[in-house]
C-alpha atoms as a PDB file:
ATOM      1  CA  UNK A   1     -18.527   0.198   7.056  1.00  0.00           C
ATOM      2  CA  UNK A   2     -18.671  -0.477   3.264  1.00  0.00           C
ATOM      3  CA  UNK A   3     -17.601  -0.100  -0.113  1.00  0.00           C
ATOM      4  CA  UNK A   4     -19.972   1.797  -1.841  1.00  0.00           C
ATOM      5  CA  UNK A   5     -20.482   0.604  -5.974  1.00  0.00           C
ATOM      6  CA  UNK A   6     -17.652  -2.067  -5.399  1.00  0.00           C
ATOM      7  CA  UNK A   7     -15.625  -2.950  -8.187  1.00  0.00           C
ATOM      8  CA  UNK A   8     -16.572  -3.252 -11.866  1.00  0.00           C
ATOM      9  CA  UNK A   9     -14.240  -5.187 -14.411  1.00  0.00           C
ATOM     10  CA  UNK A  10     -13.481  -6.293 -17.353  1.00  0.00           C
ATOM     11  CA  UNK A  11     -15.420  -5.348 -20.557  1.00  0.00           C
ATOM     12  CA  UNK A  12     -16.121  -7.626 -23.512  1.00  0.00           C
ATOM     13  CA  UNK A  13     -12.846  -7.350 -25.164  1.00  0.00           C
ATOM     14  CA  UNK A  14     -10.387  -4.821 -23.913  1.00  0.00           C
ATOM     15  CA  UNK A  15     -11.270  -1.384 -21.570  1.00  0.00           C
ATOM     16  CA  UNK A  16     -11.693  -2.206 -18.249  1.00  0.00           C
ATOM     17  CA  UNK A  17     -12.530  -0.377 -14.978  1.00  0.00           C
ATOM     18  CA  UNK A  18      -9.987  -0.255 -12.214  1.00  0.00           C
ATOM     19  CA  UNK A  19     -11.389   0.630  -8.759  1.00  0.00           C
ATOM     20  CA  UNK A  20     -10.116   0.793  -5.495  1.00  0.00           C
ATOM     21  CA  UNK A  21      -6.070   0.371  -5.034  1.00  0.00           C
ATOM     22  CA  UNK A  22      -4.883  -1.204  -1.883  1.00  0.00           C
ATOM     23  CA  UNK A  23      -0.889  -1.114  -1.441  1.00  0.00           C
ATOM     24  CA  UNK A  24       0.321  -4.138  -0.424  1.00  0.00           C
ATOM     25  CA  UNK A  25       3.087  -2.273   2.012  1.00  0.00           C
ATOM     26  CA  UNK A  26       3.317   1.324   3.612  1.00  0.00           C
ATOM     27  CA  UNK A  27       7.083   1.393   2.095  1.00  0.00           C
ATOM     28  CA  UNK A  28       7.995   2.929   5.410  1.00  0.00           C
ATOM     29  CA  UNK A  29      11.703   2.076   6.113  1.00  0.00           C
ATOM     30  CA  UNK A  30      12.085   0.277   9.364  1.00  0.00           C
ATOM     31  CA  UNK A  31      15.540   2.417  10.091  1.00  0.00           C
ATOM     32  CA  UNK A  32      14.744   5.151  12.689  1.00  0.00           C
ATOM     33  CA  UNK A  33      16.171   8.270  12.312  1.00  0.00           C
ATOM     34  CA  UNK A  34      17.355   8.568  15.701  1.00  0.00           C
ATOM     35  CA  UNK A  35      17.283  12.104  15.717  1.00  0.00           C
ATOM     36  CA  UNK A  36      14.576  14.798  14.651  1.00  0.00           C
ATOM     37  CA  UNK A  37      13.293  14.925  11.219  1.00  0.00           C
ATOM     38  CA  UNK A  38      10.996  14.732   8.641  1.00  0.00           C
ATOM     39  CA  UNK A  39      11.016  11.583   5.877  1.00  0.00           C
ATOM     40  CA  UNK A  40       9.340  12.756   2.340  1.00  0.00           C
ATOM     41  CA  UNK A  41       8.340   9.581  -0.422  1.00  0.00           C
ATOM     42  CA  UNK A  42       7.237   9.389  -3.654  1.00  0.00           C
ATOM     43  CA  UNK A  43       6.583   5.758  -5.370  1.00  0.00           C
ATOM     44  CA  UNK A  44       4.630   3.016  -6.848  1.00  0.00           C
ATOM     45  CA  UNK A  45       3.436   0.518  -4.042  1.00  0.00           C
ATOM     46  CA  UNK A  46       2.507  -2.684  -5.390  1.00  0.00           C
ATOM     47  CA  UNK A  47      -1.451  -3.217  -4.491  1.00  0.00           C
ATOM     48  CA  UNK A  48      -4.490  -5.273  -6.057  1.00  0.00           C
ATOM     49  CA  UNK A  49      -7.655  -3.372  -7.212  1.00  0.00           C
ATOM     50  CA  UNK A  50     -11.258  -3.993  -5.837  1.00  0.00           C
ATOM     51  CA  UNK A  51     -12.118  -4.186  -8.588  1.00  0.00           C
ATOM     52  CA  UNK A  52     -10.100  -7.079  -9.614  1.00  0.00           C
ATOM     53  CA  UNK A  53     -11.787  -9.150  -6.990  1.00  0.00           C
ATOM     54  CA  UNK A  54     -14.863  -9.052 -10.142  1.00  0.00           C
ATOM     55  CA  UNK A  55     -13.049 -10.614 -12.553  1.00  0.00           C
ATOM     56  CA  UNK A  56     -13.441 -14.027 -14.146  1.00  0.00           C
ATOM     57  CA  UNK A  57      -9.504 -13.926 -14.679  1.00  0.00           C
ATOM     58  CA  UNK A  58      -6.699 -13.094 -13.322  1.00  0.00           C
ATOM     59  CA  UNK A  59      -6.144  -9.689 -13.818  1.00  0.00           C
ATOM     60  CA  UNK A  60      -1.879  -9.879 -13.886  1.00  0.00           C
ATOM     61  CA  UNK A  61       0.298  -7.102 -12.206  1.00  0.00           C
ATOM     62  CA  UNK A  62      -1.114  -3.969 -10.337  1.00  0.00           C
ATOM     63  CA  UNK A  63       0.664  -1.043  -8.530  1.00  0.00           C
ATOM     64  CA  UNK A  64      -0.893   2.336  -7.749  1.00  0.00           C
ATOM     65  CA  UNK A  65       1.518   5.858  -7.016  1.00  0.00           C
ATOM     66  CA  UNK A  66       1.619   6.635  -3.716  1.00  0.00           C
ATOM     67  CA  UNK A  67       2.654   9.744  -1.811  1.00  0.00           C
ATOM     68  CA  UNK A  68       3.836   9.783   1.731  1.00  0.00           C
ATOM     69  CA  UNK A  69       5.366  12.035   5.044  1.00  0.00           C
ATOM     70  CA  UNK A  70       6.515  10.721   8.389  1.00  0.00           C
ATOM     71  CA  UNK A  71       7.362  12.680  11.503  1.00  0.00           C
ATOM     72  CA  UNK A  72      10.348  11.439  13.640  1.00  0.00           C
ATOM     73  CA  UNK A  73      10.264  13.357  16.672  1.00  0.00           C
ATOM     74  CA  UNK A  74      13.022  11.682  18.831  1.00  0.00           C
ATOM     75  CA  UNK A  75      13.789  13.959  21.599  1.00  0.00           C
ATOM     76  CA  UNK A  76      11.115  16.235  20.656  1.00  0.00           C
ATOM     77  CA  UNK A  77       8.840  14.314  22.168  1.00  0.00           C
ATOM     78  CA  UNK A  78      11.365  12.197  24.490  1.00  0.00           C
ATOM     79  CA  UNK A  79      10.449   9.048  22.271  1.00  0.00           C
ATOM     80  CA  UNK A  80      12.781   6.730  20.444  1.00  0.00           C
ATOM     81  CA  UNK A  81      11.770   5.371  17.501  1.00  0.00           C
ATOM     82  CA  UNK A  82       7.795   6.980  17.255  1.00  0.00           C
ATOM     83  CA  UNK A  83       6.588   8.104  14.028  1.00  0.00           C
ATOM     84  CA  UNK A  84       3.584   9.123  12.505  1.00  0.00           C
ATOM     85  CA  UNK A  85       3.032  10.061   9.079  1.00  0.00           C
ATOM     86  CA  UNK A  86       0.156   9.669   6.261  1.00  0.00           C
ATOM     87  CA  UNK A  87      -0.305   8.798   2.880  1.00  0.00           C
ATOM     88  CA  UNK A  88      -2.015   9.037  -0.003  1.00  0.00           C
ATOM     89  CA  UNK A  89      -2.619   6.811  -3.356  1.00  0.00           C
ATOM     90  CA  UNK A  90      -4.311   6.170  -6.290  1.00  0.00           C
ATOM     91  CA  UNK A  91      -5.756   8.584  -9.231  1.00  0.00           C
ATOM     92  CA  UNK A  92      -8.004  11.165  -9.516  1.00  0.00           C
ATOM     93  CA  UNK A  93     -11.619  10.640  -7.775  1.00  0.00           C
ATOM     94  CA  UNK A  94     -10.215   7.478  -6.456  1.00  0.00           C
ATOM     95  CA  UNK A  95      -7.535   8.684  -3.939  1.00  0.00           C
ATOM     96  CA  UNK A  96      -7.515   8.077  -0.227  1.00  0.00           C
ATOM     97  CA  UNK A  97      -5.589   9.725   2.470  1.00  0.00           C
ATOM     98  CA  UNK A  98      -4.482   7.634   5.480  1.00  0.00           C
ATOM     99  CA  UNK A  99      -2.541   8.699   8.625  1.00  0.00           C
ATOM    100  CA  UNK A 100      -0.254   5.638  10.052  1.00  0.00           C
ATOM    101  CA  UNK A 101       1.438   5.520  13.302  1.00  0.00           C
ATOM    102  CA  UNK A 102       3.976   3.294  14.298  1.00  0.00           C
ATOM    103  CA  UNK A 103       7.065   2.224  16.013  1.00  0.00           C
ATOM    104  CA  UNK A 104      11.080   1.695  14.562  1.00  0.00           C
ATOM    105  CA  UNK A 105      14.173   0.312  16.855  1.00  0.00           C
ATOM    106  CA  UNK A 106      17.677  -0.774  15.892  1.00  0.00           C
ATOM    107  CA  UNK A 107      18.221  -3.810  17.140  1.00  0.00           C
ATOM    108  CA  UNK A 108      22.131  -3.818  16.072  1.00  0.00           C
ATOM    109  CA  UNK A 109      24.454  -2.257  13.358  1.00  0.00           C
ATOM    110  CA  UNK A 110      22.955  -4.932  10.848  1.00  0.00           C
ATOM    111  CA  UNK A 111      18.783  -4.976  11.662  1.00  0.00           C
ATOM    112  CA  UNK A 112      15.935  -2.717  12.462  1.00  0.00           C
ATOM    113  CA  UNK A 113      12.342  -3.618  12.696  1.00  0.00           C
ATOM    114  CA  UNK A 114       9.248  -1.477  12.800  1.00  0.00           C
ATOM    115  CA  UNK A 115       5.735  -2.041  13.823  1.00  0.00           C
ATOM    116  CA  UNK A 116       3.250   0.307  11.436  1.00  0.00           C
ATOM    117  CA  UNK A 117      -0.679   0.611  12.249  1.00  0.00           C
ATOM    118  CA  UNK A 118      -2.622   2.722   9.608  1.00  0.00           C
ATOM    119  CA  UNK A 119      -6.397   3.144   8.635  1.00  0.00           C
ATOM    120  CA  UNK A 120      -8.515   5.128   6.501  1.00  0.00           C
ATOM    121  CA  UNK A 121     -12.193   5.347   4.821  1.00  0.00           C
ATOM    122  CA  UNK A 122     -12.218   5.227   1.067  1.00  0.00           C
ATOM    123  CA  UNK A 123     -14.353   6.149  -1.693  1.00  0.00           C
ATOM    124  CA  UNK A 124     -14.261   6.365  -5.543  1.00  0.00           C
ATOM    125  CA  UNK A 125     -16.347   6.423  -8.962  1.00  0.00           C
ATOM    126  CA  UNK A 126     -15.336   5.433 -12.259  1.00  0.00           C
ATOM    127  CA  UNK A 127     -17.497   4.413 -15.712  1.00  0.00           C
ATOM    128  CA  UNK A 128     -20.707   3.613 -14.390  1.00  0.00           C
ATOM    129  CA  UNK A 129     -19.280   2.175 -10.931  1.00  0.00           C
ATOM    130  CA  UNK A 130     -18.299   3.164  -7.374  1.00  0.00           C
ATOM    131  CA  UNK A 131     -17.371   1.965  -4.027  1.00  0.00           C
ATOM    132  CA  UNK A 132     -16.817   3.253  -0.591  1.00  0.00           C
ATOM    133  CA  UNK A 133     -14.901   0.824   1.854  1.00  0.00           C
ATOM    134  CA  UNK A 134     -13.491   1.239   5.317  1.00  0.00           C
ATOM    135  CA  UNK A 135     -10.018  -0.650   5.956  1.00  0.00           C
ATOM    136  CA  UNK A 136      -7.819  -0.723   8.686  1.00  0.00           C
ATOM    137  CA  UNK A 137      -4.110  -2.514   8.756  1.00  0.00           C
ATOM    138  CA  UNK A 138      -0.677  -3.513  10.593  1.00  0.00           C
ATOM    139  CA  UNK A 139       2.262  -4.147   9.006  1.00  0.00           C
ATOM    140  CA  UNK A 140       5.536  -5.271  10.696  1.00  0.00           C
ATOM    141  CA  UNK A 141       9.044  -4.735   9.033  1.00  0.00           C
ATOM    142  CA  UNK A 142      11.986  -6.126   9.469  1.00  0.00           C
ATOM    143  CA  UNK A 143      15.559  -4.168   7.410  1.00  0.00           C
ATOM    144  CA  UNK A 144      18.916  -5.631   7.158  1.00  0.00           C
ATOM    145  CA  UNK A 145      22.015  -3.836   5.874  1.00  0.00           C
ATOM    146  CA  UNK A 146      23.683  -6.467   3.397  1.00  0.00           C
ATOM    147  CA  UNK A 147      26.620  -4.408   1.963  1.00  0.00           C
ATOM    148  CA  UNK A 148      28.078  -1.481   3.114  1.00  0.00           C
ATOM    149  CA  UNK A 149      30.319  -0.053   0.541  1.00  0.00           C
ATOM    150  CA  UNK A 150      31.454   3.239   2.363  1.00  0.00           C
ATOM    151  CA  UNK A 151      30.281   5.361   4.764  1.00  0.00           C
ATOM    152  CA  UNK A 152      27.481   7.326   3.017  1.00  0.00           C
ATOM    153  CA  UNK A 153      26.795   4.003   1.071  1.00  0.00           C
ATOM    154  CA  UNK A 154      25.121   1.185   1.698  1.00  0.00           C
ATOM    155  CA  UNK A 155      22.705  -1.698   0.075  1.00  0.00           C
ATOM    156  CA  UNK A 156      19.665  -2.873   2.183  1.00  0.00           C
ATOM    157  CA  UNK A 157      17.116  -5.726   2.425  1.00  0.00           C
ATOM    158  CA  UNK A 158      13.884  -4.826   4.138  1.00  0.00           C
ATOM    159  CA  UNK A 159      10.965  -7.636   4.288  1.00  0.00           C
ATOM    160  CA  UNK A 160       7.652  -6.619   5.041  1.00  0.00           C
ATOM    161  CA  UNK A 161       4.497  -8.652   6.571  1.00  0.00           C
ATOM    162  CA  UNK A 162       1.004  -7.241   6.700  1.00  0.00           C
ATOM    163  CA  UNK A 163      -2.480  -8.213   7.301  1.00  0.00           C
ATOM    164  CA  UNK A 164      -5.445  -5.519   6.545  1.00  0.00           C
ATOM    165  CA  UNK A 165      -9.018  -5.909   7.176  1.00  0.00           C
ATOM    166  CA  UNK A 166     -11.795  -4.607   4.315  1.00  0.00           C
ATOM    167  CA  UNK A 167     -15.046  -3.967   4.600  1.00  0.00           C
ATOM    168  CA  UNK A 168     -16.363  -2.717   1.349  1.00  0.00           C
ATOM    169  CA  UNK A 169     -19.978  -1.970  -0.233  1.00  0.00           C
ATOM    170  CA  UNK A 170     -20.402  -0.863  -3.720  1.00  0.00           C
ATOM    171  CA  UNK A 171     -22.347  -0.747  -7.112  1.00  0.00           C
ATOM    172  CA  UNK A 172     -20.980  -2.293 -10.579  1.00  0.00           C
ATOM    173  CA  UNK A 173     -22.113  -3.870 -13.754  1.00  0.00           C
ATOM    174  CA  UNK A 174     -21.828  -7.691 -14.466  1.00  0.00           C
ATOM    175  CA  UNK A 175     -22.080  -9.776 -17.825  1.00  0.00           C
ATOM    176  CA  UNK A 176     -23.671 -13.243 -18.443  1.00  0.00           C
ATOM    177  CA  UNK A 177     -21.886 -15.146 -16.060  1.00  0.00           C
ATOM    178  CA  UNK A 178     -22.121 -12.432 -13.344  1.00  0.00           C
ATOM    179  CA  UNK A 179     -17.897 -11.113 -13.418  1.00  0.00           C
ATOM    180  CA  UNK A 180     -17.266  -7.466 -14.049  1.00  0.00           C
ATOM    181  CA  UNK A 181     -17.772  -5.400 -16.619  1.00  0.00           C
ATOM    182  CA  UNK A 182     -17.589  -1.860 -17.824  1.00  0.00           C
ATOM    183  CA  UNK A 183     -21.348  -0.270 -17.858  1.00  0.00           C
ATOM    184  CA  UNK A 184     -22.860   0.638 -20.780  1.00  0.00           C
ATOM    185  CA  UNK A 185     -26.534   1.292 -21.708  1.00  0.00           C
ATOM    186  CA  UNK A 186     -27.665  -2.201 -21.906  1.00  0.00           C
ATOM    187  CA  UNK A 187     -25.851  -3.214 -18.496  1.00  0.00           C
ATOM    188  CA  UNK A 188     -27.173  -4.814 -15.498  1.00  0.00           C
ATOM    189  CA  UNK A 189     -26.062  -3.382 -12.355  1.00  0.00           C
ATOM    190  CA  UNK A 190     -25.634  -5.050  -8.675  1.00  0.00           C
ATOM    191  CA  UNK A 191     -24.907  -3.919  -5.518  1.00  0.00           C
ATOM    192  CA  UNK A 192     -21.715  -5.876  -3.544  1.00  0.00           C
ATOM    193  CA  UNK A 193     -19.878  -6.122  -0.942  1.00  0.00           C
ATOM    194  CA  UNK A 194     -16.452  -8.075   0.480  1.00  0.00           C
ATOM    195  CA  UNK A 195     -15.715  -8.184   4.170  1.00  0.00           C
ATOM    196  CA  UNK A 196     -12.674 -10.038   5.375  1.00  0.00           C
ATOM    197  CA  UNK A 197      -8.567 -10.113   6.438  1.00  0.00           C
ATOM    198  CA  UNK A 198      -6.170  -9.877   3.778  1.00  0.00           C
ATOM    199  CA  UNK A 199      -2.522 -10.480   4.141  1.00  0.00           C
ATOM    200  CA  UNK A 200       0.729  -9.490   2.006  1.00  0.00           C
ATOM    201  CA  UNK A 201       4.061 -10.131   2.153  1.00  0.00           C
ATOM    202  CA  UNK A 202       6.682  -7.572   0.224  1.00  0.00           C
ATOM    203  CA  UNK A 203      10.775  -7.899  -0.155  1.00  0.00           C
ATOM    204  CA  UNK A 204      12.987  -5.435  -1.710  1.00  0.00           C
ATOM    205  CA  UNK A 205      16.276  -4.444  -1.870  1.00  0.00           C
ATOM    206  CA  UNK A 206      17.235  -0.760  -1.889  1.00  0.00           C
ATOM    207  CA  UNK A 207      20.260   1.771  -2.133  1.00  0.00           C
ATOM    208  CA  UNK A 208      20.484   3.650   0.890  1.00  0.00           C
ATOM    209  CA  UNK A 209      22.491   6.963  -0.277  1.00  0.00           C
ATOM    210  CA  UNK A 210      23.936   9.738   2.416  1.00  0.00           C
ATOM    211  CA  UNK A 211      22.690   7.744   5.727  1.00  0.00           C
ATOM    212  CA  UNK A 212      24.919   9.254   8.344  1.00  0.00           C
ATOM    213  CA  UNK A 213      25.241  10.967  11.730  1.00  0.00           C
ATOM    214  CA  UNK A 214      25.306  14.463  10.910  1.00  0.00           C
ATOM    215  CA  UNK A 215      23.934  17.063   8.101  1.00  0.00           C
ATOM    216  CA  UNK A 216      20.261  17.951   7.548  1.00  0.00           C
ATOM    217  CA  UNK A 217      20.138  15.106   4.742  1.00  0.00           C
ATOM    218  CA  UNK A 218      19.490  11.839   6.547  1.00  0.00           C
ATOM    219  CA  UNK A 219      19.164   9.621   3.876  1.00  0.00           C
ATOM    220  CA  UNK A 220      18.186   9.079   0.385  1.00  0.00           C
ATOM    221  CA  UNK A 221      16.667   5.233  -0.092  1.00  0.00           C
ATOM    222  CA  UNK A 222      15.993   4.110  -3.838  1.00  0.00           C
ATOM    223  CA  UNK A 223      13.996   1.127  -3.464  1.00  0.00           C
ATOM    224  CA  UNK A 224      12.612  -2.009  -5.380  1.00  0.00           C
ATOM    225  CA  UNK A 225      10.225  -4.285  -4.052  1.00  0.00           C
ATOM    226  CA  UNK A 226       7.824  -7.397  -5.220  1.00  0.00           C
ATOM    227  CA  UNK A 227       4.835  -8.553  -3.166  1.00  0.00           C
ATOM    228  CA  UNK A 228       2.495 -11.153  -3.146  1.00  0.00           C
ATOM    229  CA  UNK A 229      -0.531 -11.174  -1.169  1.00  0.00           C
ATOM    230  CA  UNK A 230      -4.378 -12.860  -0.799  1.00  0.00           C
ATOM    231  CA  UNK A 231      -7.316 -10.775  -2.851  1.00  0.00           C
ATOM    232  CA  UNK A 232     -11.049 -11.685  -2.633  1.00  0.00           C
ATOM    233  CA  UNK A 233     -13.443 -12.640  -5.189  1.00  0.00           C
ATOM    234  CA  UNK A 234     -17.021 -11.661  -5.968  1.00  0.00           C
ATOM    235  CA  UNK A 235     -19.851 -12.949  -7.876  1.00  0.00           C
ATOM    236  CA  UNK A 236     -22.718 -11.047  -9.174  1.00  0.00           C
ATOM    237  CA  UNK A 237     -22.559  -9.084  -5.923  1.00  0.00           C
ATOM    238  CA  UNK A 238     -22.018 -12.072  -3.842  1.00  0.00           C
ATOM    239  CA  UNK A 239     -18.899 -12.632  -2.360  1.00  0.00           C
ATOM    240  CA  UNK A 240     -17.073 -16.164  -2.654  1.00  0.00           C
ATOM    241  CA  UNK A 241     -14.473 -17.746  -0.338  1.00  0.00           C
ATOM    242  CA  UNK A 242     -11.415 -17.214  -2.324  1.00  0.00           C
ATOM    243  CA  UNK A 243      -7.958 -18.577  -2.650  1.00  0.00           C
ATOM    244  CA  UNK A 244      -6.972 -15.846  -5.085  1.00  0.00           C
ATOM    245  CA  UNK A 245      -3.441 -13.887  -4.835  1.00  0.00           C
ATOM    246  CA  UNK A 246      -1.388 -11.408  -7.312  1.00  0.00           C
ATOM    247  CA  UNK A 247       2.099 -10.701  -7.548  1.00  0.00           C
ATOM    248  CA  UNK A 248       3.623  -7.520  -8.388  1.00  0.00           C
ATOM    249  CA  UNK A 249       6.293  -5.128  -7.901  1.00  0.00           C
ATOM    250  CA  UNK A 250       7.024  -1.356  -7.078  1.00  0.00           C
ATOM    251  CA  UNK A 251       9.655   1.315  -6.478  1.00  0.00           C
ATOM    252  CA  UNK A 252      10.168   4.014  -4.066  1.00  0.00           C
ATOM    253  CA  UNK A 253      12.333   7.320  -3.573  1.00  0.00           C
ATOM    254  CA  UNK A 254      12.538   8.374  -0.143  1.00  0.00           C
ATOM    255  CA  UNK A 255      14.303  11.387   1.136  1.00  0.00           C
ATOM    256  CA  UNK A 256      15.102  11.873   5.186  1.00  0.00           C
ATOM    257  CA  UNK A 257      15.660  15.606   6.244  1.00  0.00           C
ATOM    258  CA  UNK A 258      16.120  17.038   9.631  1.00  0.00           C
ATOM    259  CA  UNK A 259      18.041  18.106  12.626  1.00  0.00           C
ATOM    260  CA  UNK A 260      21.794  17.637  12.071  1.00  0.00           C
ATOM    261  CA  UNK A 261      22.725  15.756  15.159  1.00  0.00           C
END
């Protein structure tokens, strides 16, 4: 399992390569849907770059668009609460698709938590440098309606903890002092890799539009979120224990469609 041409970074004054995305958060409400249906999403996750881990710096803000489905079966299946859905993320050539399974459950009219396992394998080039990494995750979510200001309308909280584990290889081109750069002719290239457990934590609040019993429309969530999380750092090639972190933020749109009872 490994990252293939792991991140390159940073060029002498401004361009920069950005490889490898990894969303801090699946952006998965914890609300089940408590009947049949489908639950369509369209965002920016928050999310730190491989490639960041290559940098003498710190590389500020990242967030990468993300695309995602969940099934709710309920009844279907005679479960409560299952889902499974996938994602995807990123840009062109650098875009990985990863199914998720989990588990949601009201525990009252106020909170809901979910339990959400997902894993994919990864790959991607860009300017001279590539990766290929295999990483595999939990995440557990706790929601809590805060202000319900009628019955199709309603603002939520929803905190999210999550822990993923990396294990990357890759190729990339380093200056003097062995961070990141972006290749060019005279560039020296090393090979890399990262291996290790890296943990987020994401809050948001959210408008929750059209959540009710009946009617094919389930929901409509518009959501906000920040996240802060642990990132790794590498030296020409060699990884380094690392205390590093970023902080970001992200938005999502999520619509819930389905059976109408």
């Amino acid at each position: 399992m490994s990252l293939r041409h792991l991140l390159p970074l940073t060029v002498l004054a401004t361009a920069c390569t950005t490889l490898g995305p990894m969303p801090a958060t699946t952006g998965v409400s914890a609300i089940p849907a408590s009947r049949p249906g489908v639950e369509l999403q369209a965002g920016v996750m928050p999310a730190f770059f491989l490639s960041d881990a290559a940098q003498a710096t710190d590389p500020g803000s990242a967030a990468t668009p993300q695309l995602a489905a969940l099934l709710d079966p309920d009844r279907l299946f005679g479960t409560k609460g299952l889902i499974l859905g996938a994602r995807t993320w990123g840009d062109d050539g650098d875009r990985p698709f990863e199914p998720m399974i989990g588990l949601r459950r009201r525990l009252d009219d106020t909170f809901a938590i979910a339990g959400i396992a997902f894993g994919t394998h990864a790959r991607g080039a860009e300017s001279g440098a590539s990766y290929e990494a295999t990483r595999m995750g939990a995440e557990l979510a706790i929601d809590a309606s805060l202000i319900s200001l009628a019955s199709w309308l309603a603002i939520h909280g929803q905190a999210t903890a999550s822990a993923t584990y990396l294990d990357a290889t890759g190729t990339y081109c380093v200056g003097g002092s062995g961070q990141g750069v972006d290749c060019d002719a005279t560039s020296r290239h090393v090979d890399g890799a990262i291996e290790g457990i890296y943990a987020a934590a994401t809050a948001g609040i959210s408008i929750d539009l059209a959540r009710r019993p009946h009617g094919m429309v389930h929901g409509i969530r518009v959501a906000m979120m920040g996240a802060i999380g642990a990132r790794p750092r590498i030296r020409d090639g060699v990884q380094e224990p690392s205390s590093d972190h970023y902080k970001t933020i992200g938005f999502s749109l999520t619509l819930g469609l389905g059976d109408d009872r």
